[in-house]
Protein backbone atom coordinates (compact mmCIF):
# COMPACT_ATOMS: atom_id res chain seq x y z
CA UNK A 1 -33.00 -64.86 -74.78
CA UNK A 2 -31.90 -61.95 -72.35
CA UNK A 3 -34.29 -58.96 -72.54
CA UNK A 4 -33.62 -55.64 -70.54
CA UNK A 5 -36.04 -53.09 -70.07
CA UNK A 6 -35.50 -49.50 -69.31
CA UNK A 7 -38.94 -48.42 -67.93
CA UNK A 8 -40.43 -47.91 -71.45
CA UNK A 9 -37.09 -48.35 -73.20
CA UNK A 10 -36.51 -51.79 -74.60
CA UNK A 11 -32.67 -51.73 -74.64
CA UNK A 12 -32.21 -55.57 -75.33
CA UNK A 13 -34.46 -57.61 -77.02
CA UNK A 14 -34.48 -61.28 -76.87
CA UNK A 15 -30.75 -61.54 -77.47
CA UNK A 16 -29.30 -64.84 -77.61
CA UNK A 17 -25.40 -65.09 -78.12
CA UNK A 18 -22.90 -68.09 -77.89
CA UNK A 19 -19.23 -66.90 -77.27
CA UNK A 20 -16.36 -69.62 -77.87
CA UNK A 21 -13.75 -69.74 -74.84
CA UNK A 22 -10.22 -67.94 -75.77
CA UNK A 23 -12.19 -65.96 -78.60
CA UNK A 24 -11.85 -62.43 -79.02
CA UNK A 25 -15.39 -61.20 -80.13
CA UNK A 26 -16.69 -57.63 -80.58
CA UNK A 27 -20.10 -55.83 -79.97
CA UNK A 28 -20.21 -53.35 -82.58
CA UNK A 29 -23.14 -51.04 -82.74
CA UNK A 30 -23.85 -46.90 -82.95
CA UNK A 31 -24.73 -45.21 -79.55
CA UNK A 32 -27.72 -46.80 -77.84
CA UNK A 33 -27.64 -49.93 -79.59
CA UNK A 34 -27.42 -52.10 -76.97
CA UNK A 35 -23.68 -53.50 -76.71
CA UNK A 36 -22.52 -52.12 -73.14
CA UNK A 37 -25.98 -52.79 -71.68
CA UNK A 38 -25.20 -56.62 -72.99
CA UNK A 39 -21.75 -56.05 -71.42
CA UNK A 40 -22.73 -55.43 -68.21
CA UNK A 41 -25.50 -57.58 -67.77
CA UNK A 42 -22.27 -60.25 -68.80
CA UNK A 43 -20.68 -58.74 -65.96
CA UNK A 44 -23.42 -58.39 -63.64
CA UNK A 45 -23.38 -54.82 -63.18
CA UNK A 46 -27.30 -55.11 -64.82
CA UNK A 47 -29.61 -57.73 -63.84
CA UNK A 48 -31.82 -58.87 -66.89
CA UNK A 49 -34.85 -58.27 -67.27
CA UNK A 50 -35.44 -62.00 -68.33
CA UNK A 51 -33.49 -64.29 -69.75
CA UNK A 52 -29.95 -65.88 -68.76
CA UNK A 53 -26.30 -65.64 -68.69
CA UNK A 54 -24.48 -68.86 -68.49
CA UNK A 55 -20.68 -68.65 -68.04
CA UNK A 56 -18.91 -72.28 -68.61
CA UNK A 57 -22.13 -74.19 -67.92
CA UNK A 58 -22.80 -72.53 -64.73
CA UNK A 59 -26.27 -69.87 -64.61
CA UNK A 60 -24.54 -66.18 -63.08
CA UNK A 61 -27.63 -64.45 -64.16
CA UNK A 62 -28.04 -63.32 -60.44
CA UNK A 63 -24.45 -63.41 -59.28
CA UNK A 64 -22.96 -59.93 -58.52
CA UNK A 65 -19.57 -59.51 -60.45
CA UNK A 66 -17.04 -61.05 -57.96
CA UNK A 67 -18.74 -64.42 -58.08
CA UNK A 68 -18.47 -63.80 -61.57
CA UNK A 69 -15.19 -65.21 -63.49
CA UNK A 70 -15.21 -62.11 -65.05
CA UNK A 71 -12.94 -58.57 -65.32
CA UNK A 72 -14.34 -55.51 -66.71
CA UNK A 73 -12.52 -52.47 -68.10
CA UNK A 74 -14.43 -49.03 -68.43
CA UNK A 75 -14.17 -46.95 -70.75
CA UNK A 76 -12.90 -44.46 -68.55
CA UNK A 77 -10.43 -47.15 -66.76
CA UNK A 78 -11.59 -46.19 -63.15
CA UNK A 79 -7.95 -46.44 -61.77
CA UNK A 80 -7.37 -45.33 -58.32
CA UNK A 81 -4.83 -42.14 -58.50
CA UNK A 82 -3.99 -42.00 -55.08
CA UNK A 83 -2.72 -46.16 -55.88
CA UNK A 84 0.74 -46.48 -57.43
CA UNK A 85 0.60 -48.55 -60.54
CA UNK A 86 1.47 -51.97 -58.71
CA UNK A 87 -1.27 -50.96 -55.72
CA UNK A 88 -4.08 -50.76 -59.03
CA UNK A 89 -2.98 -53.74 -60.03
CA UNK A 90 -2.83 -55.59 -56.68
CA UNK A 91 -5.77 -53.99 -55.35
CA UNK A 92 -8.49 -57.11 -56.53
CA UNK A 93 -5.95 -59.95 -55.53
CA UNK A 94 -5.83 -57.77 -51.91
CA UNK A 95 -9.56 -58.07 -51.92
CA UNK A 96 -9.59 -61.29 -52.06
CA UNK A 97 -7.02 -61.71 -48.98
CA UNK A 98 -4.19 -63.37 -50.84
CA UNK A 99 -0.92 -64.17 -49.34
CA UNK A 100 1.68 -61.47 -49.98
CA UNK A 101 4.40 -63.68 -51.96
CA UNK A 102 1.78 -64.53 -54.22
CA UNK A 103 0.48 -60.78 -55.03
CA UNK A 104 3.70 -59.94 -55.70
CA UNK A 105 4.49 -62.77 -58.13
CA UNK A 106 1.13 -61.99 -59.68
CA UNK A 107 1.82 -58.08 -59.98
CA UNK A 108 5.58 -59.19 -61.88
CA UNK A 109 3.66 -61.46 -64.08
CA UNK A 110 1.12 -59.17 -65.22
CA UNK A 111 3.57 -55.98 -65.77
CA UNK A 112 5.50 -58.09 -67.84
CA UNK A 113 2.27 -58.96 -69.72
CA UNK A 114 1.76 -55.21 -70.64
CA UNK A 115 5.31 -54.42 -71.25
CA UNK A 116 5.60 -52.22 -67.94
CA UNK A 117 8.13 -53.51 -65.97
CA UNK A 118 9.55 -51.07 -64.06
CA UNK A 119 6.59 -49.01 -63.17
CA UNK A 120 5.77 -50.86 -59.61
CA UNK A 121 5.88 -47.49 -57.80
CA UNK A 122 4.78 -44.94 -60.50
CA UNK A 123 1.41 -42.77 -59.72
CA UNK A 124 -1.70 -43.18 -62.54
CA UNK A 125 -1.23 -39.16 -63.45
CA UNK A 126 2.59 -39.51 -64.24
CA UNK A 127 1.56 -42.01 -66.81
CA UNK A 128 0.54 -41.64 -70.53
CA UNK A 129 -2.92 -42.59 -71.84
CA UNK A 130 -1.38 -45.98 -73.50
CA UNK A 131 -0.01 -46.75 -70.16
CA UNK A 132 -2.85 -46.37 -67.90
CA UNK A 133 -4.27 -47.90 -70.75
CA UNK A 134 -2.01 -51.17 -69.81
CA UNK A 135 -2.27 -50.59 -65.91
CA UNK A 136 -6.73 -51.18 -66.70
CA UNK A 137 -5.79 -54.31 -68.82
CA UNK A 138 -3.44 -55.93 -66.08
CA UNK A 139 -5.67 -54.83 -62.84
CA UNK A 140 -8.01 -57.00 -65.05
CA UNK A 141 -6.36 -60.19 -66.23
CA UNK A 142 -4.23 -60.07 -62.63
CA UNK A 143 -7.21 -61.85 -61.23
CA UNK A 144 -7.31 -64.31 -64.27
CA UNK A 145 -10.83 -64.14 -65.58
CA UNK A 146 -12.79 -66.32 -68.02
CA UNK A 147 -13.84 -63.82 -69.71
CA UNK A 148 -12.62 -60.42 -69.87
CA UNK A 149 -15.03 -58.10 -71.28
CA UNK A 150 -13.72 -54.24 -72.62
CA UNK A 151 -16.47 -51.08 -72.71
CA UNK A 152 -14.30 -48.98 -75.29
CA UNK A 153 -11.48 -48.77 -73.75
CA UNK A 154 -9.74 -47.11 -76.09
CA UNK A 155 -11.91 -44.52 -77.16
CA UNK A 156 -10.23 -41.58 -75.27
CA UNK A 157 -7.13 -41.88 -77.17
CA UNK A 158 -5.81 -40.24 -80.53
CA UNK A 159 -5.40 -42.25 -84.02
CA UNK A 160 -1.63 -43.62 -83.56
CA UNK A 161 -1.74 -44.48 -79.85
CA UNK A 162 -5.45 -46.27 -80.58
CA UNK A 163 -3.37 -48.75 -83.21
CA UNK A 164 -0.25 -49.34 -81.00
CA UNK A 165 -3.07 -50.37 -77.91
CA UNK A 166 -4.58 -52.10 -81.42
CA UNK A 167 -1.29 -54.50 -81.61
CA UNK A 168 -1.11 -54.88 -77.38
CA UNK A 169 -4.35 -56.10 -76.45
CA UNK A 170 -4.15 -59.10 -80.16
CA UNK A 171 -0.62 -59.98 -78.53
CA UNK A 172 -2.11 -60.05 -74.83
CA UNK A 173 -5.13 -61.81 -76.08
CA UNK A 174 -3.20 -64.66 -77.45
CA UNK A 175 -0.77 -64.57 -74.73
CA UNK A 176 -3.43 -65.09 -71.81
CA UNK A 177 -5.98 -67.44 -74.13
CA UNK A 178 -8.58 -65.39 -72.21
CA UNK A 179 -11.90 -64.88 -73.92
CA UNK A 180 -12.19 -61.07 -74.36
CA UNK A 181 -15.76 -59.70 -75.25
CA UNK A 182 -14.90 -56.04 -76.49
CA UNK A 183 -17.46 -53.00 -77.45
CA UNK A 184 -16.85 -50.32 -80.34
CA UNK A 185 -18.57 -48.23 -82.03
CA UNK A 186 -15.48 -48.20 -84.59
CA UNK A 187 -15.89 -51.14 -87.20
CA UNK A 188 -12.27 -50.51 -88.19
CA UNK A 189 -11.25 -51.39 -84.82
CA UNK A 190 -13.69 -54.29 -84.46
CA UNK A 191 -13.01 -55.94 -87.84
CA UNK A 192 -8.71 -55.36 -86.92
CA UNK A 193 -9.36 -56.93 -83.34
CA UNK A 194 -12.03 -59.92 -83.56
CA UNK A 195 -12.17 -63.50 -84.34
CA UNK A 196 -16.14 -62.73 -84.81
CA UNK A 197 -18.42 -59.47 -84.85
CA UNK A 198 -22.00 -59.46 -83.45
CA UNK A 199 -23.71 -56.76 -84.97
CA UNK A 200 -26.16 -55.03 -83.42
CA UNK A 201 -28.69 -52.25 -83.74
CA UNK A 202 -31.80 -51.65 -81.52
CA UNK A 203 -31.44 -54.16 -79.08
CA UNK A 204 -30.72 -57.03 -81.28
CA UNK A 205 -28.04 -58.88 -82.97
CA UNK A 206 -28.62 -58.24 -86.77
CA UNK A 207 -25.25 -60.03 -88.32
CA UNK A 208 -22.58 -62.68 -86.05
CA UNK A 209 -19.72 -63.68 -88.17
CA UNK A 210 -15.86 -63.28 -88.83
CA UNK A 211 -14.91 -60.12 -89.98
CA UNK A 212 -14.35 -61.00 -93.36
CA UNK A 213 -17.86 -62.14 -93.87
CA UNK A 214 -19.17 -58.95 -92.28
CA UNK A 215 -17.42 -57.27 -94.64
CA UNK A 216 -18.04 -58.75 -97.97
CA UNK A 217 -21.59 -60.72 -97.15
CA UNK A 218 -23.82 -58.39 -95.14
CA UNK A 219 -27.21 -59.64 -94.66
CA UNK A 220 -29.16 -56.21 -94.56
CA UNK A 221 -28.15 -52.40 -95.80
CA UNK A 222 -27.28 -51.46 -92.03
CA UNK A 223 -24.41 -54.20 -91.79
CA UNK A 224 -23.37 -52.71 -95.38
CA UNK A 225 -23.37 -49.47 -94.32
CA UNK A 226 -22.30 -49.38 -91.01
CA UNK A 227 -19.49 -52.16 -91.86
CA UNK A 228 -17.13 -49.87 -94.73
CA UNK A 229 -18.40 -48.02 -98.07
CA UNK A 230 -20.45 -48.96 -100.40
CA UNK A 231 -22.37 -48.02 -103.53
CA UNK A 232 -26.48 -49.16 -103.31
CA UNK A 233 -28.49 -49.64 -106.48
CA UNK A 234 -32.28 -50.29 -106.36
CA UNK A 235 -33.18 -53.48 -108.57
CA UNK A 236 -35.18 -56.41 -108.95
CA UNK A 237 -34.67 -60.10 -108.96
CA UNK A 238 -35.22 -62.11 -111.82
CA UNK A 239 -33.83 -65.85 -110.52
CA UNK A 240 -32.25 -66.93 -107.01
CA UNK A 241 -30.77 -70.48 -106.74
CA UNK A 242 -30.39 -72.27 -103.29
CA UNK A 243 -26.67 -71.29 -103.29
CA UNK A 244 -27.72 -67.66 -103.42
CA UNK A 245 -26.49 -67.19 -107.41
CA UNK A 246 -28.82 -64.90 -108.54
CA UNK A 247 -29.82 -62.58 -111.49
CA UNK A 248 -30.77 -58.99 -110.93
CA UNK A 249 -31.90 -56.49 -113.22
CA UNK A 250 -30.29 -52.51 -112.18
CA UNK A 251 -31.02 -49.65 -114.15
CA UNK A 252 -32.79 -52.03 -117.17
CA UNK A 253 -29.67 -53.91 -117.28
CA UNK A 254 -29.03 -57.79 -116.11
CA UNK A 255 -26.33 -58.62 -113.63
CA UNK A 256 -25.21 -61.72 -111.50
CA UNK A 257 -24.49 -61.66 -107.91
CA UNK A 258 -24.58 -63.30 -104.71
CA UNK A 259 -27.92 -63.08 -102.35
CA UNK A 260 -27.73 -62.79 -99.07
CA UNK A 261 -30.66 -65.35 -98.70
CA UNK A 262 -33.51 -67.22 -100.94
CA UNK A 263 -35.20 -64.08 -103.27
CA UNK A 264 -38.18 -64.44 -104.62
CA UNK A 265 -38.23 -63.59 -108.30
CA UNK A 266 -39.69 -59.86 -108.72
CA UNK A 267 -39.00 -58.95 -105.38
CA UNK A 268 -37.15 -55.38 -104.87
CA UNK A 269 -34.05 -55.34 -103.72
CA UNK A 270 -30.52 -53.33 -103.12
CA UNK A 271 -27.24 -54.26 -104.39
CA UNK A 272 -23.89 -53.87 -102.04
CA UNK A 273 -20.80 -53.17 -104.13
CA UNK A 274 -18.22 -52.15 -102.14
CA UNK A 275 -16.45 -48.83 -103.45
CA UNK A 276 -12.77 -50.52 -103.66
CA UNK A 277 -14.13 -53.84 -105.68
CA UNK A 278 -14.94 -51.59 -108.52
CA UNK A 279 -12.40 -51.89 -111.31
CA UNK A 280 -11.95 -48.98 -114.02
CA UNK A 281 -10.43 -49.72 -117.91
CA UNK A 282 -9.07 -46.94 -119.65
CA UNK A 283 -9.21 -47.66 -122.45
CA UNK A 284 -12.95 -48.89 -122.22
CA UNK A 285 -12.65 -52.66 -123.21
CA UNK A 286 -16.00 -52.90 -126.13
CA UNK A 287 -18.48 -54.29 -125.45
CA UNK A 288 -19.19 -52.86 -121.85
CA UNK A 289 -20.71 -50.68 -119.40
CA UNK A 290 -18.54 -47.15 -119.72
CA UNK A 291 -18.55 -43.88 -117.64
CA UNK A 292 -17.20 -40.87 -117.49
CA UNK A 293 -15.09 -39.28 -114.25
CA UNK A 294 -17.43 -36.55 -112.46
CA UNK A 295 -14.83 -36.05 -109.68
CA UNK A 296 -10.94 -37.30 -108.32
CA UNK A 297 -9.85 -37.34 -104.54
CA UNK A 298 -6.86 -37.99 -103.13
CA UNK A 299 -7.40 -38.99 -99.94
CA UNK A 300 -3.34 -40.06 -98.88
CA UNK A 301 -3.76 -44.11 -99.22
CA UNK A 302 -6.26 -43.88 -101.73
CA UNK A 303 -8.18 -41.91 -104.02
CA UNK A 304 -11.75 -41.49 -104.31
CA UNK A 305 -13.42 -41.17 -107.76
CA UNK A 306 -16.87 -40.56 -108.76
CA UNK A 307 -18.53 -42.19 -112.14
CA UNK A 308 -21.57 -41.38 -113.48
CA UNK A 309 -22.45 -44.18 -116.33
CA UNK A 310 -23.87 -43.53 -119.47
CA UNK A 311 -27.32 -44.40 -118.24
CA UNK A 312 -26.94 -41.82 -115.35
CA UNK A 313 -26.25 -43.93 -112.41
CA UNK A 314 -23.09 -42.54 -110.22
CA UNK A 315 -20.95 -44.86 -108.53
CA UNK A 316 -17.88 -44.06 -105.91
CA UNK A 317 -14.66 -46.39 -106.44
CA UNK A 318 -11.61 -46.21 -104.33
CA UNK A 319 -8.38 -47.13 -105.56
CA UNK A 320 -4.53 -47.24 -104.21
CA UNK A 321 -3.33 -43.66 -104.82
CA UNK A 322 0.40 -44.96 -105.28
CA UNK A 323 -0.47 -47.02 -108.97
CA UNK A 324 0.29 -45.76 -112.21
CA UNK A 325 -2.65 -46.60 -113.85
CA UNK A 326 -5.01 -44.71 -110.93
CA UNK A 327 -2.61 -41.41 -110.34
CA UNK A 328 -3.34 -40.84 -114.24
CA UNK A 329 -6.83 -40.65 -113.79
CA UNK A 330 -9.02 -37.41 -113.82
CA UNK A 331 -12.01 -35.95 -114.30
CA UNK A 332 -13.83 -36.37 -118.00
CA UNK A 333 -12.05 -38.96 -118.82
CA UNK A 334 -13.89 -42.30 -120.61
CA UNK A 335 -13.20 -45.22 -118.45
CA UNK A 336 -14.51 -48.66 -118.66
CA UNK A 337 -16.96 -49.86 -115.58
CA UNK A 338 -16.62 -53.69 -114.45
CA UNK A 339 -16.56 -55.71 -111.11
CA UNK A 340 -17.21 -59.92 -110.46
CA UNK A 341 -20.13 -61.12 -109.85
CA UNK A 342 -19.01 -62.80 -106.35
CA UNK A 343 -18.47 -59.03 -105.07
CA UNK A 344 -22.08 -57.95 -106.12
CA UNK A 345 -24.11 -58.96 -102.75
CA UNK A 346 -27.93 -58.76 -103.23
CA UNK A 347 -29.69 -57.75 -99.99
CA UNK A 348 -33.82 -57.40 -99.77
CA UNK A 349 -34.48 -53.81 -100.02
């Protein structure tokens, strides 16, 4: 139930979140959704404006952050450059006036952690953005939190070095068994990383659940959109069971799905079908829905093709680019239109 007001901004709103120890769970959300001011009110770096933060049965919600068993890293990494790599990493366990045997077995430990043995005695600016990168993540587990929590750390750096950090901090996280709360804007990166996504937009939490059922059962047209591609159609409901099997009707034709929740016959709604669960027959298998190819792209990995059916709806599919079947395709061509039922998700429009 934490709240936190901004003067006249509500930036959290009654948000009430359960995290499992040794989980890796991410905040995912556009800019100003919420998900670092809920980081740092974890961390105590924001006091809420009500509500409470409970860390292993014990209420921090007024603890500054080193009574806190937590470790934060910023998303600009706030290393000390005039500190040698071992010095960054030392510098909390120094803090808290430990013996100098035991820093020093601590500092070996957690280089070895993040694959930087070797740099004791390098400065921050002679490293690379991966490796200061690595220096952040050890000057934070060095102090072995319960819960380490990440504000994008990895947003400063390019494509290839974001997916090598991508592999690092899944091989650190099951390495310590630390519970890392992470925060990205990217939902590639968050569906890659987590054991669970929280969801959020305006203050809230709109979807919490493993990736894959982010993915393929979002509750709302946000999740859908913001979570991958997808095409939307505008329909209707016609019959809803209490296992969510339902019948729509799209474009004067009837389809099954899956609903997100109970519908109540005639109620507007969207359909989610996800560009990639699409599948295309050429020739067209009779009897069926068929379309014709408005457009091909080749987008390296995959291509991107555009339908329009015969009753004018347009749909985008995505296909492997390396297949036979899908290099061959272009644009006029007759293809057939089909997907299952299971990947047609029903959301209230």
């Amino acid at each position: 139930e934490v709240t936190k007001r901004f003067e006249e901004v509500t930036a959290l709103n009654r948000v009430s979140l359960d995290v499992v120890r040794g989980e890796f769970l991410s905040l995912l959300g556009a800019s100003g959704c919420g998900k670092t001011t809920l980081l740092r009110i974890i961390g105590g770096f924001e006091d809420p404006t009500s509500g409470a933060v409970m860390i292993c049965d014990r209420n921090v919600t007024h603890d500054p952050p080193y009574r806190r068993r937590t470790n934060m890293i910023f998303q600009h990494l706030a290393l000390f450059p005039h500190l040698t790599v071992a010095g960054n990493i030392s510098f909390g366990l120094e803090m808290k006036k430990r013996g100098r045997e035991e820093i020093h077995e601590k500092v070996r430990a957690a280089l070895a952690l993040v694959r930087l043995k070797g740099f004791e005695d390098r400065q921050i600016d002679m490293l690379s953005g991966g490796q200061k990168q690595r220096v952040a993540i050890a000057r934070a587990l060095v102090n072995e939190p319960e819960v380490l929590l990440l504000d994008e750390p990895l947003g400063s750096l390019d494509l290839q070095l974001r997916l090598q950090m991508h592999e690092e901090l899944k091989r650190i996280h099951r390495q310590t068994k630390a519970t890392f709360i992470f925060v990205t804007h990217d939902q590639g990166e968050a569906i890659a990383l987590s054991d669970r996504i929280a969801v959020m937009k305006d203050g809230q939490i709109v979807q919490l659940g493993a990736p894959k059922d982010i993915y393929e059962r979002p509750r709302c047209r946000f999740v859908a959109e913001f979570v991958g591609h997808a095409n939307f159609i505008a329909g209707a409901i016609e019959s809803c069971d209490d296992n969510g099997d339902c019948r729509v009707v799209m474009n004067g034709r009837q389809f099954q799905g899956v609903a997100s929740e109970k519908l109540v016959p005639g109620s507007p709604v969207l359909a989610v079908l996800r560009h990639e669960k699409i599948e295309l027959q050429r020739p067209p298998a009779e009897p069926g829905m068929t379309a014709t190819i408005m457009d091909v792209a080749y987008l390296g990995p995959t291509i991107r093709i555009t339908v329009q059916l015969d009753d004018g709806l347009s749909l985008t599919v995505e296909k492997m680019s390396g297949l036979a079947d899908n290099v061959s395709l272009k644009m006029g061509d007759c293809v057939g239109v089909t997907w299952s039922p299971n990947n047609l998700v029903v959301v209230p429009a």
